[in-house]
Protein backbone atom coordinates (compact mmCIF):
# COMPACT_ATOMS: atom_id res chain seq x y z
CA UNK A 1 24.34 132.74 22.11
CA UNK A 2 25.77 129.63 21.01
CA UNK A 3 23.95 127.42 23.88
CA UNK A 4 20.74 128.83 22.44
CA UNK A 5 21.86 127.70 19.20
CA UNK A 6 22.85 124.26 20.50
CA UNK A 7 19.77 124.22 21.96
CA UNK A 8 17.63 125.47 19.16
CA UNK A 9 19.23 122.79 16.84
CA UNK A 10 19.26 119.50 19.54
CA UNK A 11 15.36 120.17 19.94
CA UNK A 12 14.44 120.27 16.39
CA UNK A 13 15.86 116.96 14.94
CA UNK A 14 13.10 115.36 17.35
CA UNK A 15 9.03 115.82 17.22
CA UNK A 16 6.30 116.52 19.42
CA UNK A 17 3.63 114.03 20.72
CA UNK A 18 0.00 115.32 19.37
CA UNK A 19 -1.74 117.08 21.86
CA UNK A 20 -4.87 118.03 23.83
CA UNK A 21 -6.04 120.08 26.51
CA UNK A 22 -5.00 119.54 29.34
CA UNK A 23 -6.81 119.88 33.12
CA UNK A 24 -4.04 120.04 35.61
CA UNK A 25 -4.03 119.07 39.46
CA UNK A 26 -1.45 120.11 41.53
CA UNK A 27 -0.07 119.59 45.66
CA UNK A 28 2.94 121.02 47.20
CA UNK A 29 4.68 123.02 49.24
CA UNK A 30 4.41 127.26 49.19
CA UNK A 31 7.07 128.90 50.15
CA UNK A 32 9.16 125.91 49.91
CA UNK A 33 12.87 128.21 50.79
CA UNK A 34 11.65 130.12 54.13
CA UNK A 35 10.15 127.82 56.76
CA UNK A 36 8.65 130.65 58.62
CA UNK A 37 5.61 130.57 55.91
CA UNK A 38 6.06 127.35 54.14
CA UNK A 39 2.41 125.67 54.11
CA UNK A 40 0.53 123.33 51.89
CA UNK A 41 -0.87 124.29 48.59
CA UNK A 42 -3.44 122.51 46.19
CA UNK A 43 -3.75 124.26 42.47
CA UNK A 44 -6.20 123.60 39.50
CA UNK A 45 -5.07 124.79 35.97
CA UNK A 46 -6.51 124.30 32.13
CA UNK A 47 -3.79 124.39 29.53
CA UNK A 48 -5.32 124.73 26.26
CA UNK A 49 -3.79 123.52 23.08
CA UNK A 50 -4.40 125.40 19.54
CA UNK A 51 -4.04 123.17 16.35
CA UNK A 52 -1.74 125.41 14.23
CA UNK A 53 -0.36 124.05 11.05
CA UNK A 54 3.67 122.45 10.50
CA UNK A 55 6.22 124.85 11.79
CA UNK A 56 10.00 124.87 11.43
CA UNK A 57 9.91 124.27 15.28
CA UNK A 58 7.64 121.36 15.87
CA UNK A 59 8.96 120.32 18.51
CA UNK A 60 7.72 122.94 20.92
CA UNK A 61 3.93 123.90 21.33
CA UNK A 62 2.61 126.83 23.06
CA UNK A 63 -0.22 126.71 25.60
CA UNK A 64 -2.13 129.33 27.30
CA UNK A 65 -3.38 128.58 30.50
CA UNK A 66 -5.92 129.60 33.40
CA UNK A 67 -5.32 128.96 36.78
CA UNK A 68 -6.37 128.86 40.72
CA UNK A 69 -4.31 128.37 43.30
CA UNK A 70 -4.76 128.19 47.40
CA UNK A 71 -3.04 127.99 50.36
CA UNK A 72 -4.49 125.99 53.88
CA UNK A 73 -3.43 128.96 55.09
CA UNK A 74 -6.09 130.93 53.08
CA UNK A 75 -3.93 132.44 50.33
CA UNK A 76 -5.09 132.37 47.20
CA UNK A 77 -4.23 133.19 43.67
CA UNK A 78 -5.49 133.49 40.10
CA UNK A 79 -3.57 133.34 36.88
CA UNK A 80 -3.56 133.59 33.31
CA UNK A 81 -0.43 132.86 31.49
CA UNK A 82 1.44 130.80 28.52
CA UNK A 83 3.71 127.58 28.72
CA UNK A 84 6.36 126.77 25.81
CA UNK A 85 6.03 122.77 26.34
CA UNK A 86 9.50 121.27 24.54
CA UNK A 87 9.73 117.93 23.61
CA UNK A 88 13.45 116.56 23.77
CA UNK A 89 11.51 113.01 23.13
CA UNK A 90 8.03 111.68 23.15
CA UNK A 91 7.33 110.79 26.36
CA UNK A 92 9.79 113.47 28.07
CA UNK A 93 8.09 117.34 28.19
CA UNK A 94 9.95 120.38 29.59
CA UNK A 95 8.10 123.26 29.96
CA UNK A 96 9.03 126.55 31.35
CA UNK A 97 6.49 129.10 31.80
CA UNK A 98 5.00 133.24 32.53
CA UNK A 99 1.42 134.24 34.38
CA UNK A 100 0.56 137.04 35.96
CA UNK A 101 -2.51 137.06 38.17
CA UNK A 102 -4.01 138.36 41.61
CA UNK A 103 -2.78 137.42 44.90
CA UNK A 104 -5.28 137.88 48.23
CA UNK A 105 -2.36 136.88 51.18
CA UNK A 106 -5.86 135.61 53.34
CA UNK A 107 -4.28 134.15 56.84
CA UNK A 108 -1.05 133.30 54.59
CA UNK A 109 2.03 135.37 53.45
CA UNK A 110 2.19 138.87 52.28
CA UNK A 111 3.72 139.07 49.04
CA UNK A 112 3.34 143.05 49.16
CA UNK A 113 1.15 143.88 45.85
CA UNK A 114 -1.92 142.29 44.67
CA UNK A 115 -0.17 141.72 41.13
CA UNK A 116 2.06 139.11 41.42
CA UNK A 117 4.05 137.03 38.49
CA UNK A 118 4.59 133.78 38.21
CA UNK A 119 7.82 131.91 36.73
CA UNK A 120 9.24 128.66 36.83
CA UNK A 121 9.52 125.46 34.88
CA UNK A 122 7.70 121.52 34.69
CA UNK A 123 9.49 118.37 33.96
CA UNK A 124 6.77 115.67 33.43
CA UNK A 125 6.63 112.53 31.98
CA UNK A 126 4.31 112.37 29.26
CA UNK A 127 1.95 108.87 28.64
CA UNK A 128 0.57 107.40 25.61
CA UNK A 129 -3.01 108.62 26.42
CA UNK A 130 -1.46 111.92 26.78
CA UNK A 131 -1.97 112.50 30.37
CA UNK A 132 1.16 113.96 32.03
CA UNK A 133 2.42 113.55 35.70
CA UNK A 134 5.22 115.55 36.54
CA UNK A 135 6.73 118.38 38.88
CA UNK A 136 6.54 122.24 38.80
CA UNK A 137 9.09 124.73 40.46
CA UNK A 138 8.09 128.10 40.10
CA UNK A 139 8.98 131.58 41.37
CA UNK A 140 5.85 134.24 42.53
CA UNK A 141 6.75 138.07 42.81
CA UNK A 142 5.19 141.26 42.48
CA UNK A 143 8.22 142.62 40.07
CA UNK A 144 9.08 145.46 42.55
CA UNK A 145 5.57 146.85 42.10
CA UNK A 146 4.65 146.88 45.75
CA UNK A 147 6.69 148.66 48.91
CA UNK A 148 7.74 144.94 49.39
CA UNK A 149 8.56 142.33 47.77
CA UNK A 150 9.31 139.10 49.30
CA UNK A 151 8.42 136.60 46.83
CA UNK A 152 7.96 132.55 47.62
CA UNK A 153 9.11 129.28 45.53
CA UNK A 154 6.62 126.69 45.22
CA UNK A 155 7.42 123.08 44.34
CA UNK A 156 4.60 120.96 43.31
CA UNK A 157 3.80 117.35 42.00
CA UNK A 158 1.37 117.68 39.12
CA UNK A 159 -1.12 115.41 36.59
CA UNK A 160 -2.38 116.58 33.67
CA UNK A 161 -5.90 114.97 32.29
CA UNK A 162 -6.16 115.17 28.48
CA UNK A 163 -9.43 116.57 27.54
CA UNK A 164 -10.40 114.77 24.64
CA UNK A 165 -14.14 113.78 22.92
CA UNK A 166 -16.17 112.91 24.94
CA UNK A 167 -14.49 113.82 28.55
CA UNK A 168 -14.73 112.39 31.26
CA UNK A 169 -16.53 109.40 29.70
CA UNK A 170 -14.67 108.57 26.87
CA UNK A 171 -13.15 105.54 25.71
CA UNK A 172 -9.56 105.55 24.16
């Protein structure tokens, strides 16, 4: 309880960059901690951002997100979910994050259940234009739904495209 609080208190004595949308582009490895299935995935994602008026907390900003991710190996999966970006300074975003979505194993791995969840956490550095490049780690299961459950880790290197006015033409 006390980290929390440390936490909780650290993070909001700083502030948040203003934001965008975001339209992410991701490559990496699936399946990163068992070599028998590890492949090559590519992964497109939109993060929205809502405007919301001056909270307590401003330095965190939720973001819902869409997603679509496949494997070479014909895996593929697609996601809905929400990230909690933290800001510890401007240019520095941490940002774990939940989806849940449907998994089709194609010529890839069986992760037991069509249903599968999706954890994990980005680092990125944040620019002045608000674009973002950074890494994701994140966790896939199916939450004990199916027979099996074998799971995967992913690790990916990401950039983030603000969407502003305009996009993709725009001048700022």
């Amino acid at each position: 309880m006390r980290a929390i609080l440390v936490f909780v208190l650290f993070f909001s004595t700083l502030h948040a960059v203003r934001q965008t949308d975001l339209f992410s582009v991701s490559t990496g490895i699936f399946d990163l901690m068992r070599e028998k299935h590890r492949t090559w995935e590519v992964s497109l994602e939109y993060k929205f951002h809502f405007s919301r008026p001056k909270a307590p907390l401003h330095f965190l900003e939720f973001r819902p997100l869409v997603g679509a991710m496949a494997t070479v190996k014909g895996s593929t999966y697609l996601y809905a979910g929400l990230n909690l970006d933290l800001f510890p300074c401007d240019q520095i975003v941490v940002a774990p994050g939940f989806a849940a979505g449907w998994y089709q194993a194609g010529n890839g791995k069986n992760l037991g259940y069509p249903v599968e969840f999706r954890s994990g956490v980005e680092l990125a550095w944040q620019f002045k234009d608000a674009s973002r490049l950074g890494i994701h780690f994140y966790h896939l299961s199916n939450a004990g739904l199916g027979r099996r459950n074998p799971g995967e880790e992913s690790f990916v290197l990401f950039y983030d495209i603000p969407i502003k006015s305009g996009f993709p033409f725009s001048v700022n």
